[in-house]
C-alpha atoms as a PDB file:
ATOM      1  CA  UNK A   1     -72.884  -8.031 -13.858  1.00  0.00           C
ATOM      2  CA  UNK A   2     -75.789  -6.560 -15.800  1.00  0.00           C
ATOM      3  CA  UNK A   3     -78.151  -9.529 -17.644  1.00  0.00           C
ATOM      4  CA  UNK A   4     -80.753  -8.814 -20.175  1.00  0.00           C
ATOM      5  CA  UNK A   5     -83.257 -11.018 -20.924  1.00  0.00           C
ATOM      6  CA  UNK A   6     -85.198 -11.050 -23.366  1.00  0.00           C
ATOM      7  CA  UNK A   7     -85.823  -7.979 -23.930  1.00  0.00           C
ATOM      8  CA  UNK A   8     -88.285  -6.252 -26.624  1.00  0.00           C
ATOM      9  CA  UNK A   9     -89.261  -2.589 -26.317  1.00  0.00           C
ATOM     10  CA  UNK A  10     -92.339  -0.561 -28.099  1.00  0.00           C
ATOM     11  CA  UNK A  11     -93.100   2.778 -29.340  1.00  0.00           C
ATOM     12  CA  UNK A  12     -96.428   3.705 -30.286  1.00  0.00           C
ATOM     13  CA  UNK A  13     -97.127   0.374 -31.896  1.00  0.00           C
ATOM     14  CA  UNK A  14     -93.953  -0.021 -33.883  1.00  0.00           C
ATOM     15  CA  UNK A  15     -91.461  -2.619 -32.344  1.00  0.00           C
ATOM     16  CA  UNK A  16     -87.524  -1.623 -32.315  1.00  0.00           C
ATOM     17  CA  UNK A  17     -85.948  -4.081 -29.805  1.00  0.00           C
ATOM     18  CA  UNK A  18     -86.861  -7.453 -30.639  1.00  0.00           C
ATOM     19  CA  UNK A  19     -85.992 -10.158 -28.095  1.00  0.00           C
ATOM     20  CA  UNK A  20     -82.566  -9.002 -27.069  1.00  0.00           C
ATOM     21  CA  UNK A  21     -80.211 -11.228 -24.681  1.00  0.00           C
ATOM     22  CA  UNK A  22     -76.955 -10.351 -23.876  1.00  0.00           C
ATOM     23  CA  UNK A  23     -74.652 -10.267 -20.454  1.00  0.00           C
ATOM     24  CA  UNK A  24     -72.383  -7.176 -19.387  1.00  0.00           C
ATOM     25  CA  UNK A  25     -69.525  -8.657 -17.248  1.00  0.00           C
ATOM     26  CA  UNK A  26     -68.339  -6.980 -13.844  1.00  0.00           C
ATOM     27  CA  UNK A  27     -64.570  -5.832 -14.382  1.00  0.00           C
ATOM     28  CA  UNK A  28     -64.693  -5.536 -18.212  1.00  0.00           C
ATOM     29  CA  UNK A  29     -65.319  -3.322 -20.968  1.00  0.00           C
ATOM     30  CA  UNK A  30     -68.664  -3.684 -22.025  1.00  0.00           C
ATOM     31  CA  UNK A  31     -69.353  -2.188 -25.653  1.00  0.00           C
ATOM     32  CA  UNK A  32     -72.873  -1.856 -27.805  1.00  0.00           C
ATOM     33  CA  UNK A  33     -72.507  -0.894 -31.464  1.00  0.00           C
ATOM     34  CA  UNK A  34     -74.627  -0.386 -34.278  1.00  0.00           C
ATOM     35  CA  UNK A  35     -75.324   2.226 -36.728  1.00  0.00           C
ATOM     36  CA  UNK A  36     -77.389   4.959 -35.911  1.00  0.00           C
ATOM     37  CA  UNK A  37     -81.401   4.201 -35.553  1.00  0.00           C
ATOM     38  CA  UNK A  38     -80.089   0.169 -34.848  1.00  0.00           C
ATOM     39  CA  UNK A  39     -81.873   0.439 -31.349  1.00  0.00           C
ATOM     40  CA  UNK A  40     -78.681   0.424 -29.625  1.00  0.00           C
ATOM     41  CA  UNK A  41     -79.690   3.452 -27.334  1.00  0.00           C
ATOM     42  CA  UNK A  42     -83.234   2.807 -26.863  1.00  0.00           C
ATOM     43  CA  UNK A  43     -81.456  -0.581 -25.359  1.00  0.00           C
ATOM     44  CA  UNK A  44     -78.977   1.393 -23.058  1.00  0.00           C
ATOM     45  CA  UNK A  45     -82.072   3.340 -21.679  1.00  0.00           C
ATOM     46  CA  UNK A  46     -84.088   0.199 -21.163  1.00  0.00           C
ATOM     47  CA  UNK A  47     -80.698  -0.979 -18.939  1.00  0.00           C
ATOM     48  CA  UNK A  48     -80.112   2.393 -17.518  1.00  0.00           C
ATOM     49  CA  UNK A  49     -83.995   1.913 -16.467  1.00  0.00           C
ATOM     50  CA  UNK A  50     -84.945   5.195 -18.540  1.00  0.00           C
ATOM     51  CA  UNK A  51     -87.155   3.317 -20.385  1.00  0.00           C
ATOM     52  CA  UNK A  52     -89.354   0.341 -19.548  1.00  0.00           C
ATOM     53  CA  UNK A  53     -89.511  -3.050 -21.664  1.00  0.00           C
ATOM     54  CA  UNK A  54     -92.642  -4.165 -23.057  1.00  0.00           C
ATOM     55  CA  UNK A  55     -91.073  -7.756 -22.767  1.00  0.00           C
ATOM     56  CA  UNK A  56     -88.063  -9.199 -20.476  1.00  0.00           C
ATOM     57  CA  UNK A  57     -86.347  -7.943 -18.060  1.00  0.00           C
ATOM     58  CA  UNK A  58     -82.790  -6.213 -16.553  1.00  0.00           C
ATOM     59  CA  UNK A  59     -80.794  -7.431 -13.675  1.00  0.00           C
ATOM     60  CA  UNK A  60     -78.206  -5.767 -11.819  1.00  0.00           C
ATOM     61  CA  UNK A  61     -76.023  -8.573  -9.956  1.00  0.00           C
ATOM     62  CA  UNK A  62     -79.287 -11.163  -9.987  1.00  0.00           C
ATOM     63  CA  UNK A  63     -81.851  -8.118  -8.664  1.00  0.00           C
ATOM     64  CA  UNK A  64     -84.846  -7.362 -11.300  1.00  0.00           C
ATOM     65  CA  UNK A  65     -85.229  -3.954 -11.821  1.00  0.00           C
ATOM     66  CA  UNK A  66     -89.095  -5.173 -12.193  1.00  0.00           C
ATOM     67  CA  UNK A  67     -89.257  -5.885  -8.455  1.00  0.00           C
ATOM     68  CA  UNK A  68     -87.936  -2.829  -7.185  1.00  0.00           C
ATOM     69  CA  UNK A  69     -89.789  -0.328  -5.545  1.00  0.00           C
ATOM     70  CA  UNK A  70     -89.002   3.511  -5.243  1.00  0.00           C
ATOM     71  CA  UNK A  71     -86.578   2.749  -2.390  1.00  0.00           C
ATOM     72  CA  UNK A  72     -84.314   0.378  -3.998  1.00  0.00           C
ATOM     73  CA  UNK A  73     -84.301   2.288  -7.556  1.00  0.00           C
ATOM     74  CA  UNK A  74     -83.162   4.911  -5.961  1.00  0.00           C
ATOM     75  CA  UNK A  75     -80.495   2.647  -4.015  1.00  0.00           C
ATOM     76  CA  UNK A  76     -79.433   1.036  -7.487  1.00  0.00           C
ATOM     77  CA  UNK A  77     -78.974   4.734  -8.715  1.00  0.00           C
ATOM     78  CA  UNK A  78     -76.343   5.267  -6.376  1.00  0.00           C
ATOM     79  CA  UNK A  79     -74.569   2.583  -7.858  1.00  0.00           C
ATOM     80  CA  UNK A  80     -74.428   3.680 -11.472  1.00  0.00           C
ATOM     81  CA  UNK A  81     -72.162   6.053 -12.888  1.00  0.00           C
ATOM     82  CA  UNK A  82     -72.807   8.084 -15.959  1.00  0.00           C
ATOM     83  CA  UNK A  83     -70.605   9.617 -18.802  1.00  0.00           C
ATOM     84  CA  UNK A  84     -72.911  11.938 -20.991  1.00  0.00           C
ATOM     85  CA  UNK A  85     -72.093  12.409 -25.121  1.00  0.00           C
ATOM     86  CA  UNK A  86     -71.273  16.129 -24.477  1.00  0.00           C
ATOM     87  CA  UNK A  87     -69.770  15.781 -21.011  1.00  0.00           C
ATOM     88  CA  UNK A  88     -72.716  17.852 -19.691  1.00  0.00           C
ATOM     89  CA  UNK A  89     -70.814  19.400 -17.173  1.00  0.00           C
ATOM     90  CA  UNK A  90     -72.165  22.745 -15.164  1.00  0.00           C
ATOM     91  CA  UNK A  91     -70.790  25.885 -16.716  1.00  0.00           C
ATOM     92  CA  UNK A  92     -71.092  27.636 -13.816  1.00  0.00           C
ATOM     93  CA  UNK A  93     -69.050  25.249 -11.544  1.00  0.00           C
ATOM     94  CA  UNK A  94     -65.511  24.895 -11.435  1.00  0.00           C
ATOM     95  CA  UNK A  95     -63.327  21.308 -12.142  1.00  0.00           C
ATOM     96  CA  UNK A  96     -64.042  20.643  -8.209  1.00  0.00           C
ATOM     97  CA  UNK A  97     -67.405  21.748  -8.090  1.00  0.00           C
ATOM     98  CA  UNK A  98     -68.186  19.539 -11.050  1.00  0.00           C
ATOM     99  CA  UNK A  99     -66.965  16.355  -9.140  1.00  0.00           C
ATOM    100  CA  UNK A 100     -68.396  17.079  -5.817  1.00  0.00           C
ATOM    101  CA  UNK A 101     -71.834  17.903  -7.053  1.00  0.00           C
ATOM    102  CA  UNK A 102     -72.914  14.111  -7.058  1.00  0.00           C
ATOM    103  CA  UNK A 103     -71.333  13.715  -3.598  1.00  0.00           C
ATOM    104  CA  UNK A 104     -73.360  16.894  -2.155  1.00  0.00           C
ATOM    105  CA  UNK A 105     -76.238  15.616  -3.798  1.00  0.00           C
ATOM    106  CA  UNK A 106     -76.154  11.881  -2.856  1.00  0.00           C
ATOM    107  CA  UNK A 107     -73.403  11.309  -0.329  1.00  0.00           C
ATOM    108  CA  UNK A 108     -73.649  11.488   3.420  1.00  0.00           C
ATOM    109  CA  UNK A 109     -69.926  12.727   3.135  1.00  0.00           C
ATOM    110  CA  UNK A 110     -69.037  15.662   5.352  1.00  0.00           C
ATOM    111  CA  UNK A 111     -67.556  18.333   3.418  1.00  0.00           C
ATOM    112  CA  UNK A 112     -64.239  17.371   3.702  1.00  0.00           C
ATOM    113  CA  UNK A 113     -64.241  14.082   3.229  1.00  0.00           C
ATOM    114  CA  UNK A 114     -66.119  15.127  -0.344  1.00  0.00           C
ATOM    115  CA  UNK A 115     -62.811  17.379  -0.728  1.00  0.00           C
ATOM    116  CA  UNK A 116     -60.894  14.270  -0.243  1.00  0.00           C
ATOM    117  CA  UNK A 117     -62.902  12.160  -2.651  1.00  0.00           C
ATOM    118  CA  UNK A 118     -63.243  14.546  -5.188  1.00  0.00           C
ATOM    119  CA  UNK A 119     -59.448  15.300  -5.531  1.00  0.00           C
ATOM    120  CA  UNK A 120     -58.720  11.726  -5.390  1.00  0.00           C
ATOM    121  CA  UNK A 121     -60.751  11.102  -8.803  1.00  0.00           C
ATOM    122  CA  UNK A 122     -59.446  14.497 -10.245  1.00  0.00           C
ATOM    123  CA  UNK A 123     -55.909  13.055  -9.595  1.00  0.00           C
ATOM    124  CA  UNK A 124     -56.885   9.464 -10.506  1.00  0.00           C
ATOM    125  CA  UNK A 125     -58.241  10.969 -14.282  1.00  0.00           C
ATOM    126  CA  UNK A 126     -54.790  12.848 -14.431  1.00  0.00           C
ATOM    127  CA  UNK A 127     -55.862  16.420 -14.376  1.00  0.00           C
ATOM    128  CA  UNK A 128     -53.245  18.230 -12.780  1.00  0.00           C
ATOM    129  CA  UNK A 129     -53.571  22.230 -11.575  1.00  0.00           C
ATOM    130  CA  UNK A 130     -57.565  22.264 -13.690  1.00  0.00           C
ATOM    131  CA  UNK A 131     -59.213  22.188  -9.481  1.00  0.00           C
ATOM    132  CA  UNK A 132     -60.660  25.942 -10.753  1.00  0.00           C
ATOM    133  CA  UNK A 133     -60.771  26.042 -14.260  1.00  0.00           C
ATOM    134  CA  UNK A 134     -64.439  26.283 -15.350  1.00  0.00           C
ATOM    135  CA  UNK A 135     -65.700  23.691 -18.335  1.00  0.00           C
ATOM    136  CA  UNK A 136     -64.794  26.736 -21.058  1.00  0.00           C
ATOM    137  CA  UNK A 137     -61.374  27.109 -20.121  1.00  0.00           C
ATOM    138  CA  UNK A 138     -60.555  23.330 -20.779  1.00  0.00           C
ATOM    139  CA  UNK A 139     -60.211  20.951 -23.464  1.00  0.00           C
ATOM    140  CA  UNK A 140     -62.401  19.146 -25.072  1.00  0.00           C
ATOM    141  CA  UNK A 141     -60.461  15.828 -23.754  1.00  0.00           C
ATOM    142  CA  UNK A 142     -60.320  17.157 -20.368  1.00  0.00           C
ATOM    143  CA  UNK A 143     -63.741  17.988 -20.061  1.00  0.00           C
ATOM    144  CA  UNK A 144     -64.194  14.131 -20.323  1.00  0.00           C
ATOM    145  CA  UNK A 145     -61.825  13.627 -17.669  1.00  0.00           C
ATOM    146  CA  UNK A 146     -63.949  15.811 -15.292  1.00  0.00           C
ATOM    147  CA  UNK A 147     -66.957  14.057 -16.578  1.00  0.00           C
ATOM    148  CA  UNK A 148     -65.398  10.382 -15.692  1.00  0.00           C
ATOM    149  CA  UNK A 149     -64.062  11.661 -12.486  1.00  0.00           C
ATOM    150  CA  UNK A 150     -67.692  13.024 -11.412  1.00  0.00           C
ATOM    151  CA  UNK A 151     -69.185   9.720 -12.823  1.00  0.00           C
ATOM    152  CA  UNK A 152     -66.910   7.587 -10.644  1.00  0.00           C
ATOM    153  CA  UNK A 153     -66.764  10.039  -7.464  1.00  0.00           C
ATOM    154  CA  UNK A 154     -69.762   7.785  -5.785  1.00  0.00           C
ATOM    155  CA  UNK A 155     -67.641   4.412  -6.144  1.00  0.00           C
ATOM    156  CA  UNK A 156     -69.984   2.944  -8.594  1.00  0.00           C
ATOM    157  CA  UNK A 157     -70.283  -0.890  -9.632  1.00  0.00           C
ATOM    158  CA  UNK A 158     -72.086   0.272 -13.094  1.00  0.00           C
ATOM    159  CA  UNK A 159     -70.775   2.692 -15.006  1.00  0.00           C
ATOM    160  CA  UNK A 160     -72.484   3.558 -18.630  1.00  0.00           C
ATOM    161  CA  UNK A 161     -70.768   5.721 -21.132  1.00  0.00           C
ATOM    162  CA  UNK A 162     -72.802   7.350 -24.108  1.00  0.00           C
ATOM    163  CA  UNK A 163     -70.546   8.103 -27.404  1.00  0.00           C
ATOM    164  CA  UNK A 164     -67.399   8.855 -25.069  1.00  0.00           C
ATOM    165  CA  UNK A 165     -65.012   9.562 -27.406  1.00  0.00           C
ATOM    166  CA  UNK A 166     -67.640  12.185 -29.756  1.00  0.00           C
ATOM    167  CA  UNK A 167     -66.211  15.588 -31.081  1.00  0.00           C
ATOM    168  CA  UNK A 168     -62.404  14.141 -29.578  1.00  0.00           C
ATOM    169  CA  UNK A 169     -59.248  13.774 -31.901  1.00  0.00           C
ATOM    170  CA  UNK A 170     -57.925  10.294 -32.133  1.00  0.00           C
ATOM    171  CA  UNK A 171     -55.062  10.203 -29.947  1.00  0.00           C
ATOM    172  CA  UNK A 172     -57.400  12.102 -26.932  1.00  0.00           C
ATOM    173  CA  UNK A 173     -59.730   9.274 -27.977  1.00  0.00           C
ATOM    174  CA  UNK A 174     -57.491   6.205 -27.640  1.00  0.00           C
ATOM    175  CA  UNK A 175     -56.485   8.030 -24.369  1.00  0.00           C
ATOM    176  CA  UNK A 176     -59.900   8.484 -22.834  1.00  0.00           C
ATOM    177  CA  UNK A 177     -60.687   4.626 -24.023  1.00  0.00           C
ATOM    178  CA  UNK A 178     -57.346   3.388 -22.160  1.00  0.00           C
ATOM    179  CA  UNK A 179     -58.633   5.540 -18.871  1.00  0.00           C
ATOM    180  CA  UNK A 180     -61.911   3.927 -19.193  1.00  0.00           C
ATOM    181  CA  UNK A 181     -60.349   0.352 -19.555  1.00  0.00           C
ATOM    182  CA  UNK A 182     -57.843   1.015 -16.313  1.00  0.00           C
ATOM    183  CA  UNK A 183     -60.851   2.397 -14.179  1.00  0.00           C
ATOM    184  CA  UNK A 184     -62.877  -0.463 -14.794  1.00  0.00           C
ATOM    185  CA  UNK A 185     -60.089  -3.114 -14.063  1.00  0.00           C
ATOM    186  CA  UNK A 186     -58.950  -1.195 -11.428  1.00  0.00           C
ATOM    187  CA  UNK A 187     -62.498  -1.066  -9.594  1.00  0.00           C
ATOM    188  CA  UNK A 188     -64.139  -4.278 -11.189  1.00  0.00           C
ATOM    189  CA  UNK A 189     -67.013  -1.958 -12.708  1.00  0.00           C
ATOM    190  CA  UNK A 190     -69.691  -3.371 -15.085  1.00  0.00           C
ATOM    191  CA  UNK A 191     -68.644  -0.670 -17.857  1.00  0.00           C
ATOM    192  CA  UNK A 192     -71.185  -0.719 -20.513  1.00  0.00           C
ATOM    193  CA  UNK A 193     -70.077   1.218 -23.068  1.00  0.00           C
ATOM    194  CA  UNK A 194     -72.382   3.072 -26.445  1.00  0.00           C
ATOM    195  CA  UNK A 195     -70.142   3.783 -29.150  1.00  0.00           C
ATOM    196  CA  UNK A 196     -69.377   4.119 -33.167  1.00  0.00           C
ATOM    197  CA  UNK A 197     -65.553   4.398 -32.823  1.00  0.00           C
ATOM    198  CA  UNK A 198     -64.064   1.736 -34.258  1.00  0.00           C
ATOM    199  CA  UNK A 199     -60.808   2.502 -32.454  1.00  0.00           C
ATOM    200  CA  UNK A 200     -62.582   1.745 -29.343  1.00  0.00           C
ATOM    201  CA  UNK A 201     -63.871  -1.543 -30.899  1.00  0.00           C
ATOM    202  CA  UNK A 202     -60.823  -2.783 -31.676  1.00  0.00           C
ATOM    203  CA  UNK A 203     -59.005  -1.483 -28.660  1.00  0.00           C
ATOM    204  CA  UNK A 204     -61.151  -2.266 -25.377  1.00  0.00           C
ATOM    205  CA  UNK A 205     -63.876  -4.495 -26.869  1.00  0.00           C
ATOM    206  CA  UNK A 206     -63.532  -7.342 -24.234  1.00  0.00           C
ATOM    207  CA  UNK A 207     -67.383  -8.173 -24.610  1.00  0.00           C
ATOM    208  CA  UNK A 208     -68.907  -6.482 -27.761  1.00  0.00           C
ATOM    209  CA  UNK A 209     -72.764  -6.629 -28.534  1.00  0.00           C
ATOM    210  CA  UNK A 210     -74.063  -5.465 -32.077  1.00  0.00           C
ATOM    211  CA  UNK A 211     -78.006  -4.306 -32.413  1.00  0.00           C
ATOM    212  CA  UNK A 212     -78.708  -4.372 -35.672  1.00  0.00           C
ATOM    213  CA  UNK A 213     -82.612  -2.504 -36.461  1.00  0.00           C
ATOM    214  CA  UNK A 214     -83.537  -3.837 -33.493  1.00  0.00           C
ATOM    215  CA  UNK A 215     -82.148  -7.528 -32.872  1.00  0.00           C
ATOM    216  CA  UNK A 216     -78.580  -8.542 -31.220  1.00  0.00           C
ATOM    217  CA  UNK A 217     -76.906  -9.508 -34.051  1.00  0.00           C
ATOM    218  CA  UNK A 218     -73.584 -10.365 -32.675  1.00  0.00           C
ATOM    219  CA  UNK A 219     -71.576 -10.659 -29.458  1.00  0.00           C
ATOM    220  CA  UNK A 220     -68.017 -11.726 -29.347  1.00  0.00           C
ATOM    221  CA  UNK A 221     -65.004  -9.743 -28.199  1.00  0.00           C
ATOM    222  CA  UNK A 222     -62.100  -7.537 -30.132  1.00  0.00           C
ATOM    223  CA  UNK A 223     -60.001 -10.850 -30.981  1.00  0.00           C
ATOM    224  CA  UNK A 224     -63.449 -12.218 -32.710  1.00  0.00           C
ATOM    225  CA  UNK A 225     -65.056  -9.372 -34.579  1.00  0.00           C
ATOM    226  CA  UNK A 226     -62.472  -9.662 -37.513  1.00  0.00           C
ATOM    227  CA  UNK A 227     -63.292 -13.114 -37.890  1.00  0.00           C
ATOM    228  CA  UNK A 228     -66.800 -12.477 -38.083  1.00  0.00           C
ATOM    229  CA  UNK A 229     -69.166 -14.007 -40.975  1.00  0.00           C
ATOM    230  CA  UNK A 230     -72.015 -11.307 -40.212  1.00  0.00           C
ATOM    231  CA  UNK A 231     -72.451  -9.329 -43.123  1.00  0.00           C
ATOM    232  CA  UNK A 232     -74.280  -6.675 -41.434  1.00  0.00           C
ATOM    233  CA  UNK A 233     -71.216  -6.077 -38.997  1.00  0.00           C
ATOM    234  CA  UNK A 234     -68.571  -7.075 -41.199  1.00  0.00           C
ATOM    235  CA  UNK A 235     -70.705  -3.634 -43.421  1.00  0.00           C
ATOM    236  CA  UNK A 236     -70.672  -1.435 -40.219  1.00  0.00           C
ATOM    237  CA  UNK A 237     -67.096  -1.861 -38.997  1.00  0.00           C
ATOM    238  CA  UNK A 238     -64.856  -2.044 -41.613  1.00  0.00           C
ATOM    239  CA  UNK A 239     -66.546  -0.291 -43.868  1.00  0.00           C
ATOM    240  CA  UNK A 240     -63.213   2.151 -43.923  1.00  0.00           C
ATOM    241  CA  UNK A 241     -60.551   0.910 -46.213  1.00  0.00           C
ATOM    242  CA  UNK A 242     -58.019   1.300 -43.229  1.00  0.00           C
ATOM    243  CA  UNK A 243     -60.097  -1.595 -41.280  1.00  0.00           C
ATOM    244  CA  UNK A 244     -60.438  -3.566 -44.202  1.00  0.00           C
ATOM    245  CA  UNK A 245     -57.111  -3.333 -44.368  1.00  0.00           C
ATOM    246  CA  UNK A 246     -56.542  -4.420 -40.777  1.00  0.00           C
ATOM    247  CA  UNK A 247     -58.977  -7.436 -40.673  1.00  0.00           C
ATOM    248  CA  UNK A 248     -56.854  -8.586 -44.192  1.00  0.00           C
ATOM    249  CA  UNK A 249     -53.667  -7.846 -41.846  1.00  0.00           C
ATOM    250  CA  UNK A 250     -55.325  -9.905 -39.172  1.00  0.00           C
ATOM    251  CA  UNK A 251     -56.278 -12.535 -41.139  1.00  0.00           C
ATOM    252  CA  UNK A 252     -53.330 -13.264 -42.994  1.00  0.00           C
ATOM    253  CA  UNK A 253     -51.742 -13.223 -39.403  1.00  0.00           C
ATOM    254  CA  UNK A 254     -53.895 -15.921 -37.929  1.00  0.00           C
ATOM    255  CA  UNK A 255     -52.998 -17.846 -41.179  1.00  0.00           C
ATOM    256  CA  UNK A 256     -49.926 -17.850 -40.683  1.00  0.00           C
ATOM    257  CA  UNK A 257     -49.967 -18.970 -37.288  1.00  0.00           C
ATOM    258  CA  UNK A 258     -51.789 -21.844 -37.373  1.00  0.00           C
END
């Protein structure tokens, strides 16, 4: 579990997190939305510990990221996973040597037993015969597979995902979102998730925070959002007809019910 409390964040004088609370829950999907400029990845930074708060404080399973010297930052790092926007794998390495780089670099794993690892998250993504394809010779969606097999290859408890689903076609999205969701239940990671796909929202929101220019907004779940009386979020995620036309569907459904 990742807790923020409190938290307010400067730059150059002008404030753009304001007070922020909000709890990321080990073993679920953890999603912050918001248009763009809201704060919402200033806030991932300030939990990623990229950035410091001005105000309030992070903690990772009760321990204050304020408290921590060099030693056990660099401990906590081995704990967090990390799916980049653009994948940002190596061009020059190979499927394999994309997932074993962060075991080289961090592990105390003898080579083969970072051979072992490393296929076992290749398989667990569902890449099949990609071991020595280089990033160019792949999809788009599979280059996000490497990139969530190399950000899980160190067993992490936290793993935070920037824009995951970016520049990928709908069904790859819904794909890479259902991998996410599986990996995390599977493990019992503290996913924490940045996105503006709305098909994400809807699909794996178990815990959903919205920043909006600067302040948390929201938080609910993907059963809530629809029901939502937050202009301001009602504005941001069904601002498509199709989801307007879903939260009417959803709505009338609930009616119904009751």
């Amino acid at each position: 579990m990742i807790e923020a409390k409190h938290v307010s964040k400067w730059f150059e004088g002008q404030q753009v997190l304001y007070d922020i609370n909000a709890i990321f829950d080990s073993g679920k999907t953890n999603l912050i939305i918001g248009q763009s400029g809201s704060g919402k990845t200033v806030f991932m930074k300030c939990l990623i510990g990229l950035l410091t708060p001005e105000e309030g404080e992070i903690l990772y399973d009760g321990r204050r990221m304020r408290d921590m010297d060099i030693s056990h930052k660099r401990e906590l790092r081995t704990e967090i996973g990390m799916l980049f926007q653009g994948s940002a794998l190596f061009d020059n390495e190979t499927v394999l040597g994309n997932v074993m780089f962060p075991l080289k670099m961090f592990s105390k794993m003898t080579r083969a037993e970072q051979l072992e690892r490393a296929q076992f998250c290749i398989d667990r993504v569902g890449l099949v015969n990609a071991n020595d394809k280089y990033p160019s010779e792949i999809s788009g969606g599979m280059q996000k597979r490497v990139a969530i097999a190399r950000a899980i290859a160190l067993n992490p408890k936290y793993l935070f995902c920037d824009e995951p689903n970016s520049g990928l076609d709908p069904q790859t999205s819904i794909l890479i979102d259902e991998l996410l969701s599986d990996i995390t239940h599977e493990y019992n990671i503290t996913t924490v998730i940045n996105t503006h796909d709305m098909n994400s929202v809807l699909g794996i929101g178990e815990n959903i925070v919205f920043i909006n220019r600067g302040h948390c907004d929201w938080k609910g779940n993907d059963h809530t959002i629809y029901k939502s009386n937050n202009q301001a979020l009602n504005n941001f995620v069904f601002a498509s007809r199709l989801f307007k036309e879903v939260k009417s569907y959803l709505e009338k459904r609930d009616e119904s019910e009751s």
